[in-house]
Protein backbone atom coordinates (compact mmCIF):
# COMPACT_ATOMS: atom_id res chain seq x y z
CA UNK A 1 -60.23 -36.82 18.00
CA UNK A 2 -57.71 -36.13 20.81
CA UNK A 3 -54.62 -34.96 20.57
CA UNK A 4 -52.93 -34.38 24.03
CA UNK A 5 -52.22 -38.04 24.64
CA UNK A 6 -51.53 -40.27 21.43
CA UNK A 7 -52.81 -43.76 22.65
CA UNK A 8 -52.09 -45.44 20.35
CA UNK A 9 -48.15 -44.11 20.18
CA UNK A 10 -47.88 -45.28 23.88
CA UNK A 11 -49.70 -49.19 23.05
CA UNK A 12 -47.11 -49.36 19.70
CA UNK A 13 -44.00 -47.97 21.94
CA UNK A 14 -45.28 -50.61 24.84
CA UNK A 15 -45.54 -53.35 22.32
CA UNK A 16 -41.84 -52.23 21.07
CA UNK A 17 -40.46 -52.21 24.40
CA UNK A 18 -41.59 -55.55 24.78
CA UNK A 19 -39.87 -57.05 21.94
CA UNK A 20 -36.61 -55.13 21.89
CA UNK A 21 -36.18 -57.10 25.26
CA UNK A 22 -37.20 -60.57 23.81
CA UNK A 23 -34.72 -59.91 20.66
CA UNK A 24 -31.87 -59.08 22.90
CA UNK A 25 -32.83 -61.82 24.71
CA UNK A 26 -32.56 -63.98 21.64
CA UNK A 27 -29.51 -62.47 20.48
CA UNK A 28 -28.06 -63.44 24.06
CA UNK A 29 -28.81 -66.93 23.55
CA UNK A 30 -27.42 -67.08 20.19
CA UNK A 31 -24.18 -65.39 21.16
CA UNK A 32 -23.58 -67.19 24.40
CA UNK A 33 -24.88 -70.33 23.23
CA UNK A 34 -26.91 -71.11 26.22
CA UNK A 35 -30.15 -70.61 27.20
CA UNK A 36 -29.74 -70.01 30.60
CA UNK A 37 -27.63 -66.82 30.92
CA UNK A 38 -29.38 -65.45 34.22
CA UNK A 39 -31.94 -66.40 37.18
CA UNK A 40 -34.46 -64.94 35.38
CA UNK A 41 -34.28 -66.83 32.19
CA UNK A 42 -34.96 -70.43 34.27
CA UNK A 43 -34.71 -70.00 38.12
CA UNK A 44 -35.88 -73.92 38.33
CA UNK A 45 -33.66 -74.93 35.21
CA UNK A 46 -30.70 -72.74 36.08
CA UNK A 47 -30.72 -74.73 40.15
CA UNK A 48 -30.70 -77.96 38.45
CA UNK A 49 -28.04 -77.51 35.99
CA UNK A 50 -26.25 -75.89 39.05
CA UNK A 51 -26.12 -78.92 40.72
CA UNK A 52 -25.81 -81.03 37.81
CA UNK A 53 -22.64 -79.20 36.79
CA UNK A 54 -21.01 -79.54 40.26
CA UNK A 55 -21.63 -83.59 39.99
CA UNK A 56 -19.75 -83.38 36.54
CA UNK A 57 -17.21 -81.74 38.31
CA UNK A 58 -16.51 -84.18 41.06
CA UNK A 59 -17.08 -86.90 39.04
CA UNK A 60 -14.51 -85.85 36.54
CA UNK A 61 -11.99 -85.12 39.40
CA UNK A 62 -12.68 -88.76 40.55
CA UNK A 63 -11.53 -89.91 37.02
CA UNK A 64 -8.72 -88.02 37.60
CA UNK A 65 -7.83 -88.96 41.02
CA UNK A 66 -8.39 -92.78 39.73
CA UNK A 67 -5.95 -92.41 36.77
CA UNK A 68 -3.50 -91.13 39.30
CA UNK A 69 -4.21 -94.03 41.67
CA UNK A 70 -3.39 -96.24 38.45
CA UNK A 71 -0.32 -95.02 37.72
CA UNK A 72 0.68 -95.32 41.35
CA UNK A 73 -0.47 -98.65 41.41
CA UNK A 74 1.94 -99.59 38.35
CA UNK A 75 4.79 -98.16 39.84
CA UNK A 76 4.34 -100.48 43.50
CA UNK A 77 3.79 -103.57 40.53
CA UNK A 78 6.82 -102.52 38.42
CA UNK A 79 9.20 -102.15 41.93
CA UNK A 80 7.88 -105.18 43.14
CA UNK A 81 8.78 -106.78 39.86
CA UNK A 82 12.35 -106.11 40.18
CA UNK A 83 12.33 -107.35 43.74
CA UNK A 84 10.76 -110.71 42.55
CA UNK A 85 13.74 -110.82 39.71
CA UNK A 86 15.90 -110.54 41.98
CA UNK A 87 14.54 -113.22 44.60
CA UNK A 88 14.70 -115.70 41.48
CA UNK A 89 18.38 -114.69 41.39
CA UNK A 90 19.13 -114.87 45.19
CA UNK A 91 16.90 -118.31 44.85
CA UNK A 92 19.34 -119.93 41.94
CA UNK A 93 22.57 -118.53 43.68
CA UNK A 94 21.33 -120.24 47.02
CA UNK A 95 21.20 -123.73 44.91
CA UNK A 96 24.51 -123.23 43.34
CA UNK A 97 25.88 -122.83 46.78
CA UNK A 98 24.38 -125.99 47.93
CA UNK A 99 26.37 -128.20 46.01
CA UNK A 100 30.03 -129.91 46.52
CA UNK A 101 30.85 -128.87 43.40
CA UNK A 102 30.88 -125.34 44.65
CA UNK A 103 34.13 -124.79 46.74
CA UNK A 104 34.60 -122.17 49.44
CA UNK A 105 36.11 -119.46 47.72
CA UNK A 106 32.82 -120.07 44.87
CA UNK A 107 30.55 -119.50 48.04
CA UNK A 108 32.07 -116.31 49.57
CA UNK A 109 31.99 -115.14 45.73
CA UNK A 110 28.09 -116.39 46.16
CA UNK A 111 27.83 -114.81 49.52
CA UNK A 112 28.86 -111.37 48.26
CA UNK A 113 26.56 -111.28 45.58
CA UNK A 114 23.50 -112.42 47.69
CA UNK A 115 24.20 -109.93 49.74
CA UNK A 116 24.27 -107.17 47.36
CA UNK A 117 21.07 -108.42 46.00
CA UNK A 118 19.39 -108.21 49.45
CA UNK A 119 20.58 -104.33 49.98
CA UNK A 120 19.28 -103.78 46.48
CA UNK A 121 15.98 -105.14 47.66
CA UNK A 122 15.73 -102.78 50.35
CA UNK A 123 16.64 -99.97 48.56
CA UNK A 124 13.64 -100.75 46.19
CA UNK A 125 11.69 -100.56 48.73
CA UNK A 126 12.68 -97.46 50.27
CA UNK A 127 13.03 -95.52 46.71
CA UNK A 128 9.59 -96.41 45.29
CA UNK A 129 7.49 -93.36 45.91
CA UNK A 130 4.88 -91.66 44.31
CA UNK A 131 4.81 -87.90 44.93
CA UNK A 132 6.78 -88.63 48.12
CA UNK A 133 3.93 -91.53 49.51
CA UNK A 134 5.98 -94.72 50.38
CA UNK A 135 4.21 -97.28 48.12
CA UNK A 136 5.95 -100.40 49.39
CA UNK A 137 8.21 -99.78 52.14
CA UNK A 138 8.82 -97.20 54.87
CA UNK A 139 11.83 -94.85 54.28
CA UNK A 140 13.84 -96.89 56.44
CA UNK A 141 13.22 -100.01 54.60
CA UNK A 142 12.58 -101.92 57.77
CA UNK A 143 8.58 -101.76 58.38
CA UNK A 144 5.12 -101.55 55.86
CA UNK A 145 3.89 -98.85 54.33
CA UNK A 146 0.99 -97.23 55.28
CA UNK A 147 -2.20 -98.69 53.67
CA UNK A 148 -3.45 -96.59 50.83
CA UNK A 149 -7.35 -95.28 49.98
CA UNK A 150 -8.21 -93.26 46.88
CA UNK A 151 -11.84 -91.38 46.93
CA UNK A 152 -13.07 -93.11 42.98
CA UNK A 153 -16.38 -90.70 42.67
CA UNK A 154 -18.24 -87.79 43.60
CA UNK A 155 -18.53 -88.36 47.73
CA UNK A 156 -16.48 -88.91 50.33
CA UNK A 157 -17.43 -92.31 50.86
CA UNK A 158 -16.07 -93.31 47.14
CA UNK A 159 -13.29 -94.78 48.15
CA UNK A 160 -11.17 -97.82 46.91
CA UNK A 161 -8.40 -99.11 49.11
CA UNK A 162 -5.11 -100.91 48.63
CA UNK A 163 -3.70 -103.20 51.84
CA UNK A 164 -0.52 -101.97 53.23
CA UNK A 165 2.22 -103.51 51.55
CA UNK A 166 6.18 -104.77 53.17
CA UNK A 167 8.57 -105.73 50.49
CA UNK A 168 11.61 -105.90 51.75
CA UNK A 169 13.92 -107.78 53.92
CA UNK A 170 12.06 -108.07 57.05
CA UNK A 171 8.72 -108.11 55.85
CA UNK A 172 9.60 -111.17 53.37
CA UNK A 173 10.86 -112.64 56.07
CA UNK A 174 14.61 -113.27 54.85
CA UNK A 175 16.56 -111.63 58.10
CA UNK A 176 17.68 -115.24 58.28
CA UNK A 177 20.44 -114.16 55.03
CA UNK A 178 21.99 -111.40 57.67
CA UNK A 179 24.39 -113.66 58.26
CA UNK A 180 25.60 -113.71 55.12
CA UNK A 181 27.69 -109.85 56.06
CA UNK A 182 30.07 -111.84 57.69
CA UNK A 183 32.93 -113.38 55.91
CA UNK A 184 32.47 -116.99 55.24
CA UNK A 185 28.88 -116.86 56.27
CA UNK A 186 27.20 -118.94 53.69
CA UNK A 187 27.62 -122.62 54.01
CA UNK A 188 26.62 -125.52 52.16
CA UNK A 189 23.79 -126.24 54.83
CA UNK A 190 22.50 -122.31 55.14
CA UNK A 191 22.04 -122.31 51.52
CA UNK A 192 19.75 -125.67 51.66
CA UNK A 193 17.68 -124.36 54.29
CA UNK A 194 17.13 -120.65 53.08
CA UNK A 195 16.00 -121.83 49.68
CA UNK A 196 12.15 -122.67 51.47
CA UNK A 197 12.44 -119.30 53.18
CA UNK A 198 13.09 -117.45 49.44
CA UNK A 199 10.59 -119.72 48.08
CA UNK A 200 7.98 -117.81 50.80
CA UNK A 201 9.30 -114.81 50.23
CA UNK A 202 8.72 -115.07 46.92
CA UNK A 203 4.95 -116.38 47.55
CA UNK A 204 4.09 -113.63 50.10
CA UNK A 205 6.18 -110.47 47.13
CA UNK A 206 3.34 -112.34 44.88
CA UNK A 207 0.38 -112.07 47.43
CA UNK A 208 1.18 -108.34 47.37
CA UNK A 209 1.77 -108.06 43.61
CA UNK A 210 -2.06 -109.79 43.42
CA UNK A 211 -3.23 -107.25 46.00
CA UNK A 212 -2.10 -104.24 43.84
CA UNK A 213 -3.30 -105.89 40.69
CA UNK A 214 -6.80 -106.55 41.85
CA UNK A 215 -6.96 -103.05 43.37
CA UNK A 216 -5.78 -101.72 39.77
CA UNK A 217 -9.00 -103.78 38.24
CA UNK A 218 -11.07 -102.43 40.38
CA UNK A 219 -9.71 -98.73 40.04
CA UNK A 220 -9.97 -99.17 36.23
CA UNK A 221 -13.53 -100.15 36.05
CA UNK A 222 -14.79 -97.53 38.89
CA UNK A 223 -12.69 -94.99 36.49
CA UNK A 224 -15.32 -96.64 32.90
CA UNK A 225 -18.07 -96.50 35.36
CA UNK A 226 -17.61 -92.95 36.58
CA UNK A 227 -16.19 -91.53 32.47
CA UNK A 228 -20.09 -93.25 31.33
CA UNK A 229 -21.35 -91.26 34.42
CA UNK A 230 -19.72 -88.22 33.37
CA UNK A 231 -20.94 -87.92 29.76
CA UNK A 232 -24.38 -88.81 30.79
CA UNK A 233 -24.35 -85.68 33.59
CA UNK A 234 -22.99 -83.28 31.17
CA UNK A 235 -25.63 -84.59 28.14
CA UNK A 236 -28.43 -84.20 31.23
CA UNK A 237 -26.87 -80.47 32.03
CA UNK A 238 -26.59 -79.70 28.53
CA UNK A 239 -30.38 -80.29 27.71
CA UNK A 240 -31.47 -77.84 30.43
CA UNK A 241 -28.79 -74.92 29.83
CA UNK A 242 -27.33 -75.45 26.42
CA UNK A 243 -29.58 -73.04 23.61
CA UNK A 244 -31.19 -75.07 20.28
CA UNK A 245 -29.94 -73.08 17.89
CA UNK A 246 -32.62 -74.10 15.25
CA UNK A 247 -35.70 -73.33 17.70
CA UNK A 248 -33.79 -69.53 19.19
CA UNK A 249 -32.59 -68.65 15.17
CA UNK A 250 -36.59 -69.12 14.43
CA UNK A 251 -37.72 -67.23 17.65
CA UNK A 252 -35.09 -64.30 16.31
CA UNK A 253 -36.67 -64.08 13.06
CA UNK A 254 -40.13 -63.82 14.44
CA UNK A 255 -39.38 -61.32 16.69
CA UNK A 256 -36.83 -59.02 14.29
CA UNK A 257 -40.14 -59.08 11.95
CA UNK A 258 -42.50 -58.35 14.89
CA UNK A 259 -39.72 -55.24 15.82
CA UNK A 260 -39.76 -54.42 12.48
CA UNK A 261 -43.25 -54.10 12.14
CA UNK A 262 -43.79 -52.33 15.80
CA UNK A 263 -41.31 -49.56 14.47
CA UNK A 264 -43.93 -49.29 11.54
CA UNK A 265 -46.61 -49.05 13.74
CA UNK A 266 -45.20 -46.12 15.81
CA UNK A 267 -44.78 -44.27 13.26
CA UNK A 268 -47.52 -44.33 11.59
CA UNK A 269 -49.23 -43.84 15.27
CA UNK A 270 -47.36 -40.45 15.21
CA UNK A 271 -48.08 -39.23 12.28
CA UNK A 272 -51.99 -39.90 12.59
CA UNK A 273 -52.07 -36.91 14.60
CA UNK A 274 -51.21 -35.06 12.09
CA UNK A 275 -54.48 -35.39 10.43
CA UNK A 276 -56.07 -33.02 13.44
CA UNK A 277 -54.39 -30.18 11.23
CA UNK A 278 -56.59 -30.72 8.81
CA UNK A 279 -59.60 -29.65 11.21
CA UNK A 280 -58.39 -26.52 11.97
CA UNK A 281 -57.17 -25.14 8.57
C-alpha cells in the first residue's frame, strides 16, 4: 500500500474537475437560455446561426423599409386625390362657363376661381413630400419627380420601383388655362375647348394614381412574403442556438448527482490512506 501519491484522490479530483465544468456549463445554458454561449459550445452551429441571424436582420429591415415605402405611397395617392377633386371642380366650372346663360361678369367670377384652383394644384404638388423626397412634383412645381426604388428584402437587388410621377400644371398638360391670369380671359369658346384637355388631365392624374396603387400591391405582398420569411429564419436560428430547457434541466440533474457523488468519492479516496496508520501502530 502506497502512500506518497494517492491515485485514486487524483482519478476522483480528475473526474470532479470534469463535471464541475459540464454543470457550469449547464447552469450557463439554463441562465442564458441558449445553448450556444461561445465557439466552443458549437463552432459549426454557432457560424450558421451567425449567418442566419444577420438574414433575420435584413429581412426585418426590408419589412421596415417596405412599410415606410407604403406609407409614402399613400401620401402621393391621398395628394393626388385632392388634385383629381379639384380637376372635377375646374371640369364643372369650365361647363358652366360654356353656356349663354352665364354672362360676363359670371365668367370672370368663373375665371378667378379656376385659377385659384390651378395654383392650388401646383402647390400640391410642390408640398407633398415624404421626409423631404418630392413624391409628385419637383419643388418648383414645373417638372416630374424623380422616379422612386425601395430595396423590399435582404440584397441589394430587392428592389421595387415606382415610375416618376408629374402632377401638376404642366405635366397634365393644362398650360393652355394660363390665360385665364388675365382679366377677361375665359370665354365662352376657351371653356368648350379646355373641357377635352381637363378630361386628359384627369385620365393621365389617374394613370399615375394606378401606377402608385399597383406599386403599393406589390410593396404589400413583398412586405407578407418577407414577415413569413422572417419568422421562418428566426424559428430555423432558434433550433440551432436557443437551449431545450426540458433536455439541459435533465442533463443538470445528472450531473449535480454525478458532482455530488465525485465529492463522495474524494473523500473517501482521502481518507483511505488513513488506514496505512494502522500498519505502523
Amino acid at each position: 500500500m502506497r502512500i506518497t501519491t494517492n491515485v485514486a484522490s487524483l482519478n476522483a479530483r480528475e473526474a470532479n474537475t470534469n463535471t464541475s465544468s459540464k454543470l457550469n456549463g449547464s447552469l450557463e445554458k439554463l441562465s442564458t437560455g441558449l445553448r450556444i454561449n461561445k465557439a466552443s459550445d458549437d463552432a459549426s452551429g454557432l457560424a450558421i446561426a451567425d449567418k442566419l441571424r444577420t438574414q433575420a436582420s435584413s429581412i426585418k429591415q426590408g419589412i421596415s423599409n417596405g412599410n415606410s415605402a407604403i406609407s409614402l405611397l399613400q401620401i402621393a395617392d391621398k395628394a393626388m386625390s385632392e388634385q383629381s377633386n379639384i380637376l372635377d371642380v375646374v371640369k364643372t366650372k369650365l361647363a358652366q362657363a360654356n353656356t349663354d346663360t352665364t354672362s360676363d361678369d359670371g365668367r370672370e367670377a368663373i375665371r378667378k376661381d379656376i385659377v385659384k384652383l390651378l395654383t392650388q394644384l401646383d402647390n400640391i404638388g410642390k408640398q407633398t413630400n415624404y421626409n423631404g423626397t418630392q413624391l409628385i412634383s419637383d419643388t418648383a412645381g414645373t417638372a416630374a419627380a424623380t422616379a422612386l426604388t425601395f430595396q423590399i428584402g435582404e440584397g441589394a437587388g430587392d428592389t421595387i420601383s415606382n415610375t416618376a410621377i408629374n402632377a401638376n400644371t404642366t405635366g397634365l398638360a393644362l398650360t393652355g388655362l394660363t390665360a385665364l391670369t388675365t382679366a377677361g380671359g375665359l370665354t365662352k369658346t376657351l371653356a368648350g375647348s379646355e373641357q377635352a384637355n381637363v378630361d386628359t388631365a384627369i385620365t393621365t392624374l389617374n394613370g399615375f394614381r394606378g401606377d402608385v396603387g399597383s406599386t403599393q400591391n406589390q410593396v404589400e405582398s413583398a412586405v407578407r412574403n418577407l414577415m413569413t420569411s422572417h419568422t421562418n429564419i428566426k424559428s430555423a436560428e432558434s433550433v440551432i442556438r436557443d437551449v431545450d430547457y426540458a433536455e439541459e434541466s435533465a442533463n443538470f440533474n445528472k450531473q449535480n448527482i454525478i458532482a455530488q457523488a465525485g465529492a463522495y468519492a474524494l473523500s473517501q479516496a482521502n481518507s483511505v490512506q488513513q488506514n496505512v496508520l494502522r500498519l505502523l501502530q
